[in-house]
C-alpha atoms as a PDB file:
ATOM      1  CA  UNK A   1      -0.797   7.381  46.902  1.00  0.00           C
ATOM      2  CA  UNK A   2      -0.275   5.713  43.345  1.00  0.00           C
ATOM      3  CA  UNK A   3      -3.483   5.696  40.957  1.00  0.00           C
ATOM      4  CA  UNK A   4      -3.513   1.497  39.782  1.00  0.00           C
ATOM      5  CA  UNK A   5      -7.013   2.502  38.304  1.00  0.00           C
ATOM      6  CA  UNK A   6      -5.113   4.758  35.786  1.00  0.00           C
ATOM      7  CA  UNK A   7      -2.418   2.121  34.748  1.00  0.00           C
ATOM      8  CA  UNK A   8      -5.085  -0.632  34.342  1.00  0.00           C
ATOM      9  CA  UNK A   9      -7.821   1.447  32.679  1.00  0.00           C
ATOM     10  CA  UNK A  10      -4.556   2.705  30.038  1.00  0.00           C
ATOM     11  CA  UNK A  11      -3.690  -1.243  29.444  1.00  0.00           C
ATOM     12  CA  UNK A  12      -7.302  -2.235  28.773  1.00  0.00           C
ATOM     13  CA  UNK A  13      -7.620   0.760  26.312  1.00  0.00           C
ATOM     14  CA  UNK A  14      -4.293  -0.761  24.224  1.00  0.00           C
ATOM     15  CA  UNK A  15      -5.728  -3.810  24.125  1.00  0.00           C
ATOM     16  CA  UNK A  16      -9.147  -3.553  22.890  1.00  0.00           C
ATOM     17  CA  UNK A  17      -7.897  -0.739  20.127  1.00  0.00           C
ATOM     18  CA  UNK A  18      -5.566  -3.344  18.816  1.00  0.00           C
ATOM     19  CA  UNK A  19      -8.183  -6.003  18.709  1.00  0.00           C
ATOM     20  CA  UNK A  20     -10.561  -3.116  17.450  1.00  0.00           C
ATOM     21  CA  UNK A  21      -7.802  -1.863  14.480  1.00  0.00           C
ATOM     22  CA  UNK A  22      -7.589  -5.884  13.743  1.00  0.00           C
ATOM     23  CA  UNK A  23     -11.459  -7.081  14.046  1.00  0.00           C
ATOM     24  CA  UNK A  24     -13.199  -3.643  12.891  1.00  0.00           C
ATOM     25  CA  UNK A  25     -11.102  -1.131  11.001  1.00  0.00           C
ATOM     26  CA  UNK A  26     -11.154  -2.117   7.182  1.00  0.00           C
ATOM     27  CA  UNK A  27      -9.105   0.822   6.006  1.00  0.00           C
ATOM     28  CA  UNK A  28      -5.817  -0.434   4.248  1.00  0.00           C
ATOM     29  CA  UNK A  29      -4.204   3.073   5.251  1.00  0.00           C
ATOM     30  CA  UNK A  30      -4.021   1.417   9.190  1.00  0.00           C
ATOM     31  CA  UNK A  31      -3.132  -2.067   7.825  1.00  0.00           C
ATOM     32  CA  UNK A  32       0.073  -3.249   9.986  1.00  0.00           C
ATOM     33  CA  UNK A  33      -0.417  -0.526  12.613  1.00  0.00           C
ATOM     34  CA  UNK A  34       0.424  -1.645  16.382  1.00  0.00           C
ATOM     35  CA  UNK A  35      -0.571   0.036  19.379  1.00  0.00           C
ATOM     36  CA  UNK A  36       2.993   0.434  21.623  1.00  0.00           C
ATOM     37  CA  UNK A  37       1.918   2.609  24.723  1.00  0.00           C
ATOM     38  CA  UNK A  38      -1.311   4.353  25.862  1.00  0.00           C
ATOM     39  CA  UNK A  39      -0.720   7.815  27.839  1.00  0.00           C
ATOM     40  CA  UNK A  40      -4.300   8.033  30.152  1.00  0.00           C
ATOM     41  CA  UNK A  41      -4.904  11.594  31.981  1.00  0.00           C
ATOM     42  CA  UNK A  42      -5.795  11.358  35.847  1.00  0.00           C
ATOM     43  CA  UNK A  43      -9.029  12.000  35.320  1.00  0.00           C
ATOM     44  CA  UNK A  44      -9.565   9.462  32.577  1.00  0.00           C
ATOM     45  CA  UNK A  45     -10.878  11.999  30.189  1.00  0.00           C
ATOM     46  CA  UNK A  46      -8.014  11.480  27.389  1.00  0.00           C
ATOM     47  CA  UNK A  47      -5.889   9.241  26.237  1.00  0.00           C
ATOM     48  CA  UNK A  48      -2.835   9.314  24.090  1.00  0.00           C
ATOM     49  CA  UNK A  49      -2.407   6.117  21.608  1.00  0.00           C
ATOM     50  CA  UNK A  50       0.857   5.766  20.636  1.00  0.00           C
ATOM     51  CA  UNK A  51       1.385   3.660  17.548  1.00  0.00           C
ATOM     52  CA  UNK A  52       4.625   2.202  15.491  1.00  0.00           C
ATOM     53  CA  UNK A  53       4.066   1.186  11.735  1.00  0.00           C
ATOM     54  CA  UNK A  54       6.518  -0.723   9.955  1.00  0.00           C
ATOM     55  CA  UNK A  55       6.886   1.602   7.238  1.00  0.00           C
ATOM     56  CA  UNK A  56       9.250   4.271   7.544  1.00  0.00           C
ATOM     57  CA  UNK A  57       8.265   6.645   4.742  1.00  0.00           C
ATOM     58  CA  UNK A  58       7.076   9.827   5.506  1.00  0.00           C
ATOM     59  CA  UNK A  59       4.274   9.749   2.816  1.00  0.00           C
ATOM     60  CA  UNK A  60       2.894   6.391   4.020  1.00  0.00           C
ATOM     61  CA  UNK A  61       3.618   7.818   7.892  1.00  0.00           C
ATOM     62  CA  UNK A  62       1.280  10.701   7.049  1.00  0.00           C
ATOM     63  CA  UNK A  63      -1.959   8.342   5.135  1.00  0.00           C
ATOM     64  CA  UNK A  64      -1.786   6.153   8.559  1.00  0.00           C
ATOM     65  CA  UNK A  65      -2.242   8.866  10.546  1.00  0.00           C
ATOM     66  CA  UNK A  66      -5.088  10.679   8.642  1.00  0.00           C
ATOM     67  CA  UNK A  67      -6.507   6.853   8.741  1.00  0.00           C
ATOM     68  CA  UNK A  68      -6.216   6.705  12.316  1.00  0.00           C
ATOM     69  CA  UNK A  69      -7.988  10.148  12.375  1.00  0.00           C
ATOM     70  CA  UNK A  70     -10.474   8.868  10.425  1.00  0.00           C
ATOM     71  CA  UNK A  71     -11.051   6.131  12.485  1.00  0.00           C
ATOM     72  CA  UNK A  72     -11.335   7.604  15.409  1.00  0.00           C
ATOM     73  CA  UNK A  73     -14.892   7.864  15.704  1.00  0.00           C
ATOM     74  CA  UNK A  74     -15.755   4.280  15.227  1.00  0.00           C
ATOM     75  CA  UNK A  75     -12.569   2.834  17.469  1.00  0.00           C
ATOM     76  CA  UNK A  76     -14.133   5.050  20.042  1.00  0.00           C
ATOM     77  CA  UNK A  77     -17.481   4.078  20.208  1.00  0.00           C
ATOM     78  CA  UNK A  78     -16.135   0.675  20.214  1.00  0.00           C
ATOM     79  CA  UNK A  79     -14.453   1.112  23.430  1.00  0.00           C
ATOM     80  CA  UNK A  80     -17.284   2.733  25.037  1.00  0.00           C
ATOM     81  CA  UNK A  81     -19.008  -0.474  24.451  1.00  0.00           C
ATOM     82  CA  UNK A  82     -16.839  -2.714  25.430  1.00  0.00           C
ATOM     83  CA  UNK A  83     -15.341  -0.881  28.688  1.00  0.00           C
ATOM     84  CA  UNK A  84     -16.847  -0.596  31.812  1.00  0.00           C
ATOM     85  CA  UNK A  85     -16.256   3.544  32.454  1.00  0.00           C
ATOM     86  CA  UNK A  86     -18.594   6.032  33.028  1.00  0.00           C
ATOM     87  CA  UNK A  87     -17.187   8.446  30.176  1.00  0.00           C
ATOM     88  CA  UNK A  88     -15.344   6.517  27.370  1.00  0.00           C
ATOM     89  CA  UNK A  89     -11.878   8.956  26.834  1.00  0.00           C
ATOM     90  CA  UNK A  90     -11.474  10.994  23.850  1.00  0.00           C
ATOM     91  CA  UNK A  91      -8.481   9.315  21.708  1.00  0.00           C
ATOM     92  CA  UNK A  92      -5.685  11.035  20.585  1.00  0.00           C
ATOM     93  CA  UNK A  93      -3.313   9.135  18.455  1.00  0.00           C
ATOM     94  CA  UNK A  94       0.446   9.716  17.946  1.00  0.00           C
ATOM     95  CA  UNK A  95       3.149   8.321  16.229  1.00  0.00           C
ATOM     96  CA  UNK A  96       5.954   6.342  18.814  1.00  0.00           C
ATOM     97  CA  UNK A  97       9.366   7.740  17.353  1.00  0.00           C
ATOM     98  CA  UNK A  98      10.988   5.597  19.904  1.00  0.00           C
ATOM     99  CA  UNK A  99      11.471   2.689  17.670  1.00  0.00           C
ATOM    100  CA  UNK A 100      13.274   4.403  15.111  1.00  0.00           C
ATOM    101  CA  UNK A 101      15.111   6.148  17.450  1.00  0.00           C
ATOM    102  CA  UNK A 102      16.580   2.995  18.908  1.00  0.00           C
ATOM    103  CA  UNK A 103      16.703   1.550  15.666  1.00  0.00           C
ATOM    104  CA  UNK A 104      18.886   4.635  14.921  1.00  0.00           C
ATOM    105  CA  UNK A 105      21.138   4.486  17.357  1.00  0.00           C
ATOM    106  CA  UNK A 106      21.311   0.293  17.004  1.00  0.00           C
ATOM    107  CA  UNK A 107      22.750   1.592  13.257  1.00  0.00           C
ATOM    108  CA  UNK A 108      25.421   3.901  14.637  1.00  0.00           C
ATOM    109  CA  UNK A 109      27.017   1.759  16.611  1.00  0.00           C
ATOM    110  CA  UNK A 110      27.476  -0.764  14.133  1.00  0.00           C
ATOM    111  CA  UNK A 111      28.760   1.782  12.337  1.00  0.00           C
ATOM    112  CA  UNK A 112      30.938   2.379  15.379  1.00  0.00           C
ATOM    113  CA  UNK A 113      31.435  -1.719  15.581  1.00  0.00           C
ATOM    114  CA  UNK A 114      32.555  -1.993  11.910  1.00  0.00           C
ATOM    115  CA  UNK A 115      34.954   0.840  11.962  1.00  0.00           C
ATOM    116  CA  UNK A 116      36.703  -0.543  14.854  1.00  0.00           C
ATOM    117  CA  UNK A 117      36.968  -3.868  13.607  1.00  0.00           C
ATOM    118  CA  UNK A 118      38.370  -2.014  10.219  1.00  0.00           C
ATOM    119  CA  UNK A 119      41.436  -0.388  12.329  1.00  0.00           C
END
């Protein structure tokens, strides 16, 4: 039998931690950061935020994350207020490589496109 509970509890997290990094979180290191996908264990004990920054420098990468760390705390006594859950999940963030991975590939096959069109 599917678990909805999981899938809706995961949604409400993404939500409220984007409205929480927007409304609450004054450190410029998460400035621009958007929450993509929230991974939510059975038991809804943890949950995995994945995030995408526009920046793709790896020094820049590395201060967001250490923000996000930072943060933490605060984003997570946040939700505990403003869910209704018995326990409030610990939060572990991570970056989504997805996007530059499609963005990647998006650039190879222009590069595919261009040298066709060159032939």
């Amino acid at each position: 039998m599917p678990n909805y509970r999981v899938g809706r509890v995961a949604q409400e997290i993404q939500r409220e931690v984007n409205d929480i990094l927007r409304k609450r979180i004054r450190d410029p290191r998460v400035e621009g950061v958007t929450i993509t996908e929230v991974d939510v264990t059975g038991d809804l004990q943890q949950a995995t935020v994945l995030y995408s920054t526009l920046s793709e420098d790896p020094e820049t990468i590395e201060d967001t994350q250490k923000g996000l760390e930072k943060a933490t705390g605060l984003i997570r006594k946040e939700l505990g207020s403003r869910l209704t859950l018995y326990r409030t999940p610990e939060l572990t963030f991570q970056r989504d490589e997805s996007l530059a991975y499609g963005n990647r590939i998006e650039e190879l096959l222009n590069q595919i496109k261009q040298e066709d069109e060159e032939e």
